[in-house]
C-alpha atoms as a PDB file:
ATOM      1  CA  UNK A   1       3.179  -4.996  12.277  1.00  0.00           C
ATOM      2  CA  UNK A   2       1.593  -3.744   8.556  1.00  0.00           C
ATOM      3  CA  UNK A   3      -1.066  -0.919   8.818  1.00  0.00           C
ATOM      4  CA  UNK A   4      -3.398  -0.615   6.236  1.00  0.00           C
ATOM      5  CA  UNK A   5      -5.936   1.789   4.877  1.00  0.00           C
ATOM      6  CA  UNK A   6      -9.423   1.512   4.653  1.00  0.00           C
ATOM      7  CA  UNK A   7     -11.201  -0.095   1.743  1.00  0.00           C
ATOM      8  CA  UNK A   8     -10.196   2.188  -1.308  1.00  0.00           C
ATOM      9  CA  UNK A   9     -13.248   0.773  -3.188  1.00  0.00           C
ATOM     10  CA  UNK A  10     -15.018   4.059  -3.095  1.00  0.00           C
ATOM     11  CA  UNK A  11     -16.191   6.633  -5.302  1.00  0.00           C
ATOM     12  CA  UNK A  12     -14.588   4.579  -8.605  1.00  0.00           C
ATOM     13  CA  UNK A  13     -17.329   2.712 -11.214  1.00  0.00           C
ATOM     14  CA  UNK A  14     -17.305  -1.391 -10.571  1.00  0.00           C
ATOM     15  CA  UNK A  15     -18.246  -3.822 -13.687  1.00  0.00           C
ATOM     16  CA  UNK A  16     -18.387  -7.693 -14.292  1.00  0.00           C
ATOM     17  CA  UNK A  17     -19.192 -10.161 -16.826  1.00  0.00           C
ATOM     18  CA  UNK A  18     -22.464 -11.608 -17.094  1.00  0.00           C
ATOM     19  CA  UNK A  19     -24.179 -10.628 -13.838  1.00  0.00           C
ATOM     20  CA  UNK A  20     -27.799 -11.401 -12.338  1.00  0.00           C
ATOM     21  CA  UNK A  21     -30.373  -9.032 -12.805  1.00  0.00           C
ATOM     22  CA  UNK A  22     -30.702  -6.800  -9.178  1.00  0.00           C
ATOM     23  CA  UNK A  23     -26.777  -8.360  -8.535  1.00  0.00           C
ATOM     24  CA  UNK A  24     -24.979  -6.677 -10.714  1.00  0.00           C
ATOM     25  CA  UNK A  25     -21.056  -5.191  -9.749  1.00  0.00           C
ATOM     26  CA  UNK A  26     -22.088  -2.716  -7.727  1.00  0.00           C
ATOM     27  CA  UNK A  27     -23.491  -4.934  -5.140  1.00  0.00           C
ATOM     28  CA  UNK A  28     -20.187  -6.407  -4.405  1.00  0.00           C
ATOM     29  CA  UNK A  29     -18.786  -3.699  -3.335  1.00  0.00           C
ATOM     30  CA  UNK A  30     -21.874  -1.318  -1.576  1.00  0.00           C
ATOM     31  CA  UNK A  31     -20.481  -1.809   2.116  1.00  0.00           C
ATOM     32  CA  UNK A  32     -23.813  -4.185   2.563  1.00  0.00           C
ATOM     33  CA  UNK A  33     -23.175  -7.523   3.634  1.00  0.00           C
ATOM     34  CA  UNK A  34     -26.770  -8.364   3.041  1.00  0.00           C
ATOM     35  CA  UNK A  35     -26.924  -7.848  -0.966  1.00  0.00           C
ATOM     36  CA  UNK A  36     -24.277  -9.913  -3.255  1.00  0.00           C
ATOM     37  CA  UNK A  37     -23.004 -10.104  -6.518  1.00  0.00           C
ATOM     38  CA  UNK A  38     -23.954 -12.666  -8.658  1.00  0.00           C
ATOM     39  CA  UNK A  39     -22.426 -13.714 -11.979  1.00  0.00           C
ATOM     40  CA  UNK A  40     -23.747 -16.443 -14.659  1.00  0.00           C
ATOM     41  CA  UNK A  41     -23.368 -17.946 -16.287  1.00  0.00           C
ATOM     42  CA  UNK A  42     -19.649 -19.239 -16.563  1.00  0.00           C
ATOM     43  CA  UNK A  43     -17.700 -16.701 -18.795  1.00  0.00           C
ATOM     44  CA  UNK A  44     -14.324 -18.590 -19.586  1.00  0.00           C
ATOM     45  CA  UNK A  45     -13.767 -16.911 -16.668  1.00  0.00           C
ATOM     46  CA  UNK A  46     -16.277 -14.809 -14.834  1.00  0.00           C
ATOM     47  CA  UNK A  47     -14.529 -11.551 -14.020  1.00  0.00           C
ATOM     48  CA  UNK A  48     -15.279  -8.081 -11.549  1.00  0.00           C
ATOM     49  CA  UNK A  49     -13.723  -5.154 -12.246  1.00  0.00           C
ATOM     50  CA  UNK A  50     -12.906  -2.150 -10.829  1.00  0.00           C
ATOM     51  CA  UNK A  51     -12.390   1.756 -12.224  1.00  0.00           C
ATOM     52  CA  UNK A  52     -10.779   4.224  -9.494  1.00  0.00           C
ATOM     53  CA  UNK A  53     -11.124   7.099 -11.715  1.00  0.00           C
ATOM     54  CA  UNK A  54      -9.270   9.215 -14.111  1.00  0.00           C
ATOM     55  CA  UNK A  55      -6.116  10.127 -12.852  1.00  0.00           C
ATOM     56  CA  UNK A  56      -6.761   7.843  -9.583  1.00  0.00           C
ATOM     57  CA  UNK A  57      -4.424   5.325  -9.058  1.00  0.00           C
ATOM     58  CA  UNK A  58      -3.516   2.441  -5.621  1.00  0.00           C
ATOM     59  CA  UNK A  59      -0.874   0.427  -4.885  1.00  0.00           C
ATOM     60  CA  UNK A  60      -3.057  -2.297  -3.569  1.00  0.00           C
ATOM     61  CA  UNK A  61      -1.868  -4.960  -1.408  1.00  0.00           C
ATOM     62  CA  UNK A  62      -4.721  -6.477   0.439  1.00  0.00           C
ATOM     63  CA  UNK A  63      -7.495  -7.902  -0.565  1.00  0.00           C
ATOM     64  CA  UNK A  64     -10.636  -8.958   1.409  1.00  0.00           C
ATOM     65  CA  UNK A  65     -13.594 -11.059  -0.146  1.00  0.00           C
ATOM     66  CA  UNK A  66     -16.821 -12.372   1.692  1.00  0.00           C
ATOM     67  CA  UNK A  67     -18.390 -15.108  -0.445  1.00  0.00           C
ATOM     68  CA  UNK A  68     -20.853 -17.609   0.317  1.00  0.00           C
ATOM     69  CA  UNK A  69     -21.091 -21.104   1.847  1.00  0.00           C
ATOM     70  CA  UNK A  70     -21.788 -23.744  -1.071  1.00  0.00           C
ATOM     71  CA  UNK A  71     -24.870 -25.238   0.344  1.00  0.00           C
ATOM     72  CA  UNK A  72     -28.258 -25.029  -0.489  1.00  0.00           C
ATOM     73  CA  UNK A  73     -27.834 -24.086  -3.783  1.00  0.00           C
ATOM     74  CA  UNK A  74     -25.757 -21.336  -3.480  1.00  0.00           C
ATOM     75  CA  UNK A  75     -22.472 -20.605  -5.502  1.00  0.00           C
ATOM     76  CA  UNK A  76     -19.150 -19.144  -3.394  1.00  0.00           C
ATOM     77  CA  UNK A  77     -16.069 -18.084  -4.542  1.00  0.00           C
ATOM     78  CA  UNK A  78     -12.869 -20.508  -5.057  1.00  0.00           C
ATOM     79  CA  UNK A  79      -9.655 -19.778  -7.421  1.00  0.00           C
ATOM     80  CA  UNK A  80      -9.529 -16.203  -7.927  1.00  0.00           C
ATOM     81  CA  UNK A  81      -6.750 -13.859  -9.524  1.00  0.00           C
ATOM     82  CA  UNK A  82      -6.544 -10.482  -8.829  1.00  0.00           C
ATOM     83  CA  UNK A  83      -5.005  -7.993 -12.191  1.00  0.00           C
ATOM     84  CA  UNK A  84      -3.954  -4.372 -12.446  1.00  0.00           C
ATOM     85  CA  UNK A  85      -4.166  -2.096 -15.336  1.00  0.00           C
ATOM     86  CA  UNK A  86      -3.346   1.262 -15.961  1.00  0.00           C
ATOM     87  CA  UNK A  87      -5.170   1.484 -19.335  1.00  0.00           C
ATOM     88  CA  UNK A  88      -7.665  -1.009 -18.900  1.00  0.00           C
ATOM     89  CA  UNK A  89      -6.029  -3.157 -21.757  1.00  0.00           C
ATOM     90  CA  UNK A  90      -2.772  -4.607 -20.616  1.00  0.00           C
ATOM     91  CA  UNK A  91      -3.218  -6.550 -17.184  1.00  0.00           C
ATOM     92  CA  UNK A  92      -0.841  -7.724 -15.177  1.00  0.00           C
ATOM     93  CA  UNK A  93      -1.619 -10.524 -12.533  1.00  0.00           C
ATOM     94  CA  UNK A  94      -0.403  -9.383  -9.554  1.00  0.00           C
ATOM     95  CA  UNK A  95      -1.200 -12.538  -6.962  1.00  0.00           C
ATOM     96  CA  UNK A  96      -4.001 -15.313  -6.593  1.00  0.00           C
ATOM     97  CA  UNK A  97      -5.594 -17.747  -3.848  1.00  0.00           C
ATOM     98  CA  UNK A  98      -8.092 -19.786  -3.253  1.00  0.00           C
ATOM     99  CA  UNK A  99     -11.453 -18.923  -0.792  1.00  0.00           C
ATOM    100  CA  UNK A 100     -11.937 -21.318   1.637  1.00  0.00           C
ATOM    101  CA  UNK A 101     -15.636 -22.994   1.153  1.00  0.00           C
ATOM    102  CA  UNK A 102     -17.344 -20.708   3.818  1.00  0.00           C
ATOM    103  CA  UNK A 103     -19.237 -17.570   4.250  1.00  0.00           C
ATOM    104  CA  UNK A 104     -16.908 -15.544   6.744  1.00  0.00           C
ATOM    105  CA  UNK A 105     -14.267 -12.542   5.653  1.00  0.00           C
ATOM    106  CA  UNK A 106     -11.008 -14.254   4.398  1.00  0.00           C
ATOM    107  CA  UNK A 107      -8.620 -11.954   3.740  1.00  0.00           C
ATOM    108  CA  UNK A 108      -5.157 -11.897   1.540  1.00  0.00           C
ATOM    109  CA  UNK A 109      -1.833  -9.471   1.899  1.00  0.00           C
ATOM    110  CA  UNK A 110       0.414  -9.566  -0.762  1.00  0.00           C
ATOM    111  CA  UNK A 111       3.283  -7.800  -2.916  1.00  0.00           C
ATOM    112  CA  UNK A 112       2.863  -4.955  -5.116  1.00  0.00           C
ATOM    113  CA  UNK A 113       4.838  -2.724  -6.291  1.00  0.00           C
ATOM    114  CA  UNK A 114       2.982  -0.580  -9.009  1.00  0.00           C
ATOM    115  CA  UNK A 115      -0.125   1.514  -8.082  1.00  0.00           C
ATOM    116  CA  UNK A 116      -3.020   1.073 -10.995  1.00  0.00           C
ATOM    117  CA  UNK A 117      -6.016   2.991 -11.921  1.00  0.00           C
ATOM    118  CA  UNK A 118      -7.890  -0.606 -12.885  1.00  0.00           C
ATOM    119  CA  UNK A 119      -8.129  -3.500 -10.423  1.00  0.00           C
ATOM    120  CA  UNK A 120      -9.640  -7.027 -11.932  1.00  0.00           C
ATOM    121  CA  UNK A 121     -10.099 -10.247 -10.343  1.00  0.00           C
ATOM    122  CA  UNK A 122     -10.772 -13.355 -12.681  1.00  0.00           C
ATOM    123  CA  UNK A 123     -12.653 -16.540 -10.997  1.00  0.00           C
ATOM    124  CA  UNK A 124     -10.514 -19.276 -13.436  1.00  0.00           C
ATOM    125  CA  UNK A 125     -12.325 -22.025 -11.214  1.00  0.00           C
ATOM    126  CA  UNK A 126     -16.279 -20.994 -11.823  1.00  0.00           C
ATOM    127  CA  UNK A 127     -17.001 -21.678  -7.693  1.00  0.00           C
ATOM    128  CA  UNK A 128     -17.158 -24.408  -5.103  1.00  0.00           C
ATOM    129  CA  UNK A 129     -21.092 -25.139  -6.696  1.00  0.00           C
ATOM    130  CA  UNK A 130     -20.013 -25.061 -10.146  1.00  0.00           C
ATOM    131  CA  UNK A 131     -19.696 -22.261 -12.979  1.00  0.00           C
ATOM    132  CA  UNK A 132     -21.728 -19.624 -11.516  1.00  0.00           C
ATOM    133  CA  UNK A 133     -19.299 -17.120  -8.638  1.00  0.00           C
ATOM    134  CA  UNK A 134     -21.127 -15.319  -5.919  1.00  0.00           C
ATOM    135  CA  UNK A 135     -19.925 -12.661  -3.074  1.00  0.00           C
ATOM    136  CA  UNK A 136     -21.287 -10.582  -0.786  1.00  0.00           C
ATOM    137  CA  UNK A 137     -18.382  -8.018  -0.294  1.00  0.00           C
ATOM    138  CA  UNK A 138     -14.706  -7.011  -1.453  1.00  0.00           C
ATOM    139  CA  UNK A 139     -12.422  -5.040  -0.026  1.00  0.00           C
ATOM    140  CA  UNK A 140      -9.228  -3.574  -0.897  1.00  0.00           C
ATOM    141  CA  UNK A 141      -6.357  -1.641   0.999  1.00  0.00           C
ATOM    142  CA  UNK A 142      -2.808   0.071   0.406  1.00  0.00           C
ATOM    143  CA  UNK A 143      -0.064  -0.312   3.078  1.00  0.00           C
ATOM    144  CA  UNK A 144       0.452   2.628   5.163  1.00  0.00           C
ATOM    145  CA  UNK A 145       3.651   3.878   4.594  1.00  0.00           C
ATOM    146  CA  UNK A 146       5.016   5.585   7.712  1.00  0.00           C
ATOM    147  CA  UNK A 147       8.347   7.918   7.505  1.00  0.00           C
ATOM    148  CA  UNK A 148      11.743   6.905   8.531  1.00  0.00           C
ATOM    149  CA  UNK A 149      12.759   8.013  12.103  1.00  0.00           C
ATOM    150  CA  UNK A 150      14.688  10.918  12.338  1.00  0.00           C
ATOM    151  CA  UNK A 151      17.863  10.562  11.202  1.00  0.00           C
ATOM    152  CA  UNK A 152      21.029  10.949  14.272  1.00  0.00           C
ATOM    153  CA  UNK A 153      22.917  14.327  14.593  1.00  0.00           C
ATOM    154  CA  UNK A 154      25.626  14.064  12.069  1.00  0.00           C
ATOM    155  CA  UNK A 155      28.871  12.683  13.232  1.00  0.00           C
ATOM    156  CA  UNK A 156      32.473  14.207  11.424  1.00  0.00           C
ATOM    157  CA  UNK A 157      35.483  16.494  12.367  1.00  0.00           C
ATOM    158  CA  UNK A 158      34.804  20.191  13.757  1.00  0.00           C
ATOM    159  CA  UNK A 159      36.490  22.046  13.294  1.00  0.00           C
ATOM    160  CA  UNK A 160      38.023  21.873   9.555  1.00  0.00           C
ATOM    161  CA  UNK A 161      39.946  23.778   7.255  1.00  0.00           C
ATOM    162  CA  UNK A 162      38.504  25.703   4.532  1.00  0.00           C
ATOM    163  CA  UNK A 163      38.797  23.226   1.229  1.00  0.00           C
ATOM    164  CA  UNK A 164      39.822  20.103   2.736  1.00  0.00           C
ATOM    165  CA  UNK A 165      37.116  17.301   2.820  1.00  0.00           C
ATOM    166  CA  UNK A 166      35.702  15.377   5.590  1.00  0.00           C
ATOM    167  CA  UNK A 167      33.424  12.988   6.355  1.00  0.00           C
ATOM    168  CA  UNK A 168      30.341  13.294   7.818  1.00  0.00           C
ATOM    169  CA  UNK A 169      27.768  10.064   8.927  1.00  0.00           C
ATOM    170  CA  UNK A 170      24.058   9.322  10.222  1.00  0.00           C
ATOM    171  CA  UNK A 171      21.701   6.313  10.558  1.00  0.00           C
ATOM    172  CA  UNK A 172      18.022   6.203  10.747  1.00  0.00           C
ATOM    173  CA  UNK A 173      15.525   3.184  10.913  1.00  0.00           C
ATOM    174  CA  UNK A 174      12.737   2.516   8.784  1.00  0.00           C
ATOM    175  CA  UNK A 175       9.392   1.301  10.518  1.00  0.00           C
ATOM    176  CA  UNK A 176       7.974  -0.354   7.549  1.00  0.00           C
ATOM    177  CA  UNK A 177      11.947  -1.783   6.847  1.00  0.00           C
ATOM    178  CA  UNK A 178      12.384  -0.106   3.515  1.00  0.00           C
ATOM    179  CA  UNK A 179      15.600   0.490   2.035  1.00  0.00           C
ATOM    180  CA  UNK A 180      16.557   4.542   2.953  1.00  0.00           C
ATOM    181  CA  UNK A 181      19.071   7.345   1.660  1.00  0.00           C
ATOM    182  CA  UNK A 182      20.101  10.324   3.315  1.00  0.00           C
ATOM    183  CA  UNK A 183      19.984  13.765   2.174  1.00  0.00           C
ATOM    184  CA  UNK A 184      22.489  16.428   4.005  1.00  0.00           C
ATOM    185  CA  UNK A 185      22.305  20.067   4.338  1.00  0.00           C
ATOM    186  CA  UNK A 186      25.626  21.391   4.926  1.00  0.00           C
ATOM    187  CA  UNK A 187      24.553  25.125   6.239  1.00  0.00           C
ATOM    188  CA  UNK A 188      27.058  26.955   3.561  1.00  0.00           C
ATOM    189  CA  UNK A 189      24.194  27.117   0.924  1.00  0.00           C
ATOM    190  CA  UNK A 190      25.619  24.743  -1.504  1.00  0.00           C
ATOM    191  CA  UNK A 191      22.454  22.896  -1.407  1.00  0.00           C
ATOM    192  CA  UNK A 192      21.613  19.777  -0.526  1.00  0.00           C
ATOM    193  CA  UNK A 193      23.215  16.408  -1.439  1.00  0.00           C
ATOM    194  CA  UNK A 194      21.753  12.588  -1.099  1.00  0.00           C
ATOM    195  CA  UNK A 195      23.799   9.365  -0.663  1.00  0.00           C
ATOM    196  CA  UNK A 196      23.226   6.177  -2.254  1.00  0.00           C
ATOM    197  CA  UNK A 197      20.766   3.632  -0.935  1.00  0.00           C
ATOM    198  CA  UNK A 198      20.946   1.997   2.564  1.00  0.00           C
ATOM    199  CA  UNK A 199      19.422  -0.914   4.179  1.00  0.00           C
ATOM    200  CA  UNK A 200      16.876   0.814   7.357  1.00  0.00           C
ATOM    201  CA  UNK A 201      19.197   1.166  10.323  1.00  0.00           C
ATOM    202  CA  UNK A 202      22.459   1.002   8.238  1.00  0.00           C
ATOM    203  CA  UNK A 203      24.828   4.077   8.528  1.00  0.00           C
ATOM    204  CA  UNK A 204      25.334   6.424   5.824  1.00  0.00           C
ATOM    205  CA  UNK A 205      28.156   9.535   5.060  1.00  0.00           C
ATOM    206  CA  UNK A 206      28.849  11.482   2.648  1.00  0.00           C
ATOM    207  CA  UNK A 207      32.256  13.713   2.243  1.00  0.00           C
ATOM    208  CA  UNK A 208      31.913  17.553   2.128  1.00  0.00           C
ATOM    209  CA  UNK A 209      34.272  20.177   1.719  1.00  0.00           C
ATOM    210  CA  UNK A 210      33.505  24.228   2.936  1.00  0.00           C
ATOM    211  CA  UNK A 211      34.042  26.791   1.049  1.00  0.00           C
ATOM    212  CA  UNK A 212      34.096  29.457   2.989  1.00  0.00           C
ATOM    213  CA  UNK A 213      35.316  29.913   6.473  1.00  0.00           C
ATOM    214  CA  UNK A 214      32.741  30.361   9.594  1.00  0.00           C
ATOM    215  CA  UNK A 215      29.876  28.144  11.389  1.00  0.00           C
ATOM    216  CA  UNK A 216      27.977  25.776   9.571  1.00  0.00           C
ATOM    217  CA  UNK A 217      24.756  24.066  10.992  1.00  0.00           C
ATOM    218  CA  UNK A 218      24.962  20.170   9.066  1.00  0.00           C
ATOM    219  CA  UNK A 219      21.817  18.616   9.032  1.00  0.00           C
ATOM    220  CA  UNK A 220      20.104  15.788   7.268  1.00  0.00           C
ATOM    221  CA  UNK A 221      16.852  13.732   6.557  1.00  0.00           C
ATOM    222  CA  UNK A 222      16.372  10.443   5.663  1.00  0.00           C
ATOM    223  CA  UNK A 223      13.711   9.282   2.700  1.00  0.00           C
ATOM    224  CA  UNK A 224      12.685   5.601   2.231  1.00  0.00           C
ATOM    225  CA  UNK A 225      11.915   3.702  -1.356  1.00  0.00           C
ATOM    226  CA  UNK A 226       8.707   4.590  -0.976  1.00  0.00           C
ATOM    227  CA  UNK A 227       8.895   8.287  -1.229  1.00  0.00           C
ATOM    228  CA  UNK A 228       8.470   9.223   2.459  1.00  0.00           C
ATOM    229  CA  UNK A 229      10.637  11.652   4.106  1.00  0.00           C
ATOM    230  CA  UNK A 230      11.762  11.746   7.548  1.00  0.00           C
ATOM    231  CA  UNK A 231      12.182  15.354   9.774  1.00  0.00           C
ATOM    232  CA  UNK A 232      15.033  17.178   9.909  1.00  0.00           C
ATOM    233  CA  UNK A 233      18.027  15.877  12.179  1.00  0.00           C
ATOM    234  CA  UNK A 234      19.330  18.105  14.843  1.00  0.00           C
ATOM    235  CA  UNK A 235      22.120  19.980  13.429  1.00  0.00           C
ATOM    236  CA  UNK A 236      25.822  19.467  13.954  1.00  0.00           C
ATOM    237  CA  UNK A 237      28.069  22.670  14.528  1.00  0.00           C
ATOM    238  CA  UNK A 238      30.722  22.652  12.554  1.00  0.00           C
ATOM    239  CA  UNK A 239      33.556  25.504  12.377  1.00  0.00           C
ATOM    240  CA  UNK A 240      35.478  26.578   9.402  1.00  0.00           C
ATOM    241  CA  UNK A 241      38.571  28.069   9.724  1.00  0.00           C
ATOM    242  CA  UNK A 242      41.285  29.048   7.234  1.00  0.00           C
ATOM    243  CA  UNK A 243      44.760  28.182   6.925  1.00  0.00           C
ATOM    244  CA  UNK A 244      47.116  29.841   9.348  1.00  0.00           C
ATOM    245  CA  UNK A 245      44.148  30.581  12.006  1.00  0.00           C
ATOM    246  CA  UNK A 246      45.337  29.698  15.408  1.00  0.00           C
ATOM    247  CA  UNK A 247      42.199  29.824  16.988  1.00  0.00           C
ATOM    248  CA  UNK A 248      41.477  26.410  16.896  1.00  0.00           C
ATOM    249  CA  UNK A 249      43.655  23.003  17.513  1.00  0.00           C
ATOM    250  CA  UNK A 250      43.002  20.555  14.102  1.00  0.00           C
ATOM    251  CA  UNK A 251      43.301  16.999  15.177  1.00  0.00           C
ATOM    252  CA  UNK A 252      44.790  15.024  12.357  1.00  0.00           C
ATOM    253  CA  UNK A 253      44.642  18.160   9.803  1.00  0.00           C
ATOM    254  CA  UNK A 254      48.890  19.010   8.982  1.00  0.00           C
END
C-alpha cells in the first residue's frame, strides 16, 4: 500500500483566472470546507494555480478536490487537468479526470516523475452547471518514499589471495518496488563502488580484488531510483592472504 504526505498546499501563494469577489484562490485551498472558490465567468478555460515558493519544489502525485453538487444553482467541477511548471511558462500536463457531479472528496493518484515549483489545473469543460467552476477545497500530496531494506550480508570466497578477483553478491527489497543498486564497501579503503541497476529483490555482485593482505570487513547498502538509501549490511569477514601462505586452505584458488 502507497503512503502519502499531507496536503503540501501550504505556505506557497495560490492564483486563478477570473474569480468572485470574497472567492478568490485562496479560498480553495484555506483548509475550510465552508468557504469556496469561485471562478466566472468562463475563461477559455478557467484555471487555479499554485506557487510553492522560490526554490520549493513537489513531486506531486495525488490530487484531492471537493466541489459542489450542481443543483440549485450552483456550479461544480467536471473535466479538469492538472500542469506543472518549473518557470511558470512552460507547462506540462501531467494527468486529468473528470469530478463526479457531487459534493463529497474525490480523490485522484497518479504518475509523476518530475517535482515542480508551479502546480496548475485547467477546467477545459466550464462545470456540470455550465461555464462558471466552483470548489470548496484541493489538496495535494507526494508519495512517501520509504528506504530499501537492508541489504543481506555479502556472499563470496574467504579467504582469497592478494590480487586475484572474486565475486561478491547481495539482494535487498524495495517497499515502494523501485528499481535499486548496490553500493559495496570493501574494508581495504579503496572506497566504495556501486553496481548497475536492479529490479527490488533481484540479486546484485560486483567483483573485487585486495590489495593488500589481512581482514577486510565487506559491507554494502542498497539505494532505490528515488534517491533513498538503505542502512548498512552486516559485514562479511573476509581474509587476505598472500601467495605461498599456508595458513589457510583456498578452495578453487591453484
Amino acid at each position: 500500500m502507497t503512503d502519502y504526505t499531507a496536503d503540501i498546499l501550504s505556505g506557497g501563494t495560490a492564483s486563478s483566472s477570473d474569480a468572485q469577489p470574497n472567492h478568490e484562490a485562496g479560498y480553495g485551498c484555506d483548509n475550510n470546507e465552508s468557504t469556496y472558490c469561485y471562478l466566472y465567468p468562463y475563461a477559455s478555460p478557467n484555471w487555479w494555480k499554485y506557487d510553492l515558493g522560490v526554490s520549493v519544489t513537489k513531486k506531486v502525485c495525488k490530487l484531492r478536490i471537493k466541489s459542489s453538487f450542481v443543483g440549485d444553482g450552483n456550479y461544480g467541477v467536471k473535466d479538469w487537468i492538472l500542469y506543472g511548471s518549473n518557470d511558470n511558462s512552460n507547462y506540462t500536463q501531467i494527468t486529468s479526470g473528470t469530478q463526479a457531479n457531487n459534493d463529497n472528496w474525490q480523490e485522484y493518484v497518479f504518475a509523476n516523475t518530475v517535482s515542480y515549483r508551479y502546480y496548475k489545473l485547467t477546467f477545459p469543460g466550464g462545470s456540470w452547471g455550465g461555464a462558471r467552476t466552483i470548489f470548496y477545497e484541493l489538496e495535494m500530496m507526494e508519495e512517501i518514499v520509504y528506504a530499501p531494506g537492508t541489504p543481506s550480508t555479502p556472499s563470496g570466497d574467504t579467504p582469497v589471495l592478494v590480487g586475484t578477483s572474486h565475486s561478491y553478491s547481495t539482494a535487498a527489497t524495495d517497499p515502494g518496488g523501485y528499481n535499486i543498486y548496490y553500493t559495496f564497501d570493501w574494508g581495504d579503503g579503496s572506497g566504495y563502488e556501486s553496481t548497475g541497476w536492479y529490479a527490488s529483490g533481484h540479486t546484485g555482485s560486483l567483483s573485487h580484488a585486495f590489495a593488500t593482505p589481512g581482514t577486510k570487513y565487506v559491507r554494502v547498502y542498497a539505494t532505490n531510483s528515488e534517491g533513498v538509501s538503505s542502512g548498512w549490511s552486516d559485514s562479511l569477514t573476509v581474509v587476505v592472504v598472500t601467495a605461498g601462505r599456508s595458513t589457510f586452505r583456498l578452495v578453487g584458488i591453484c
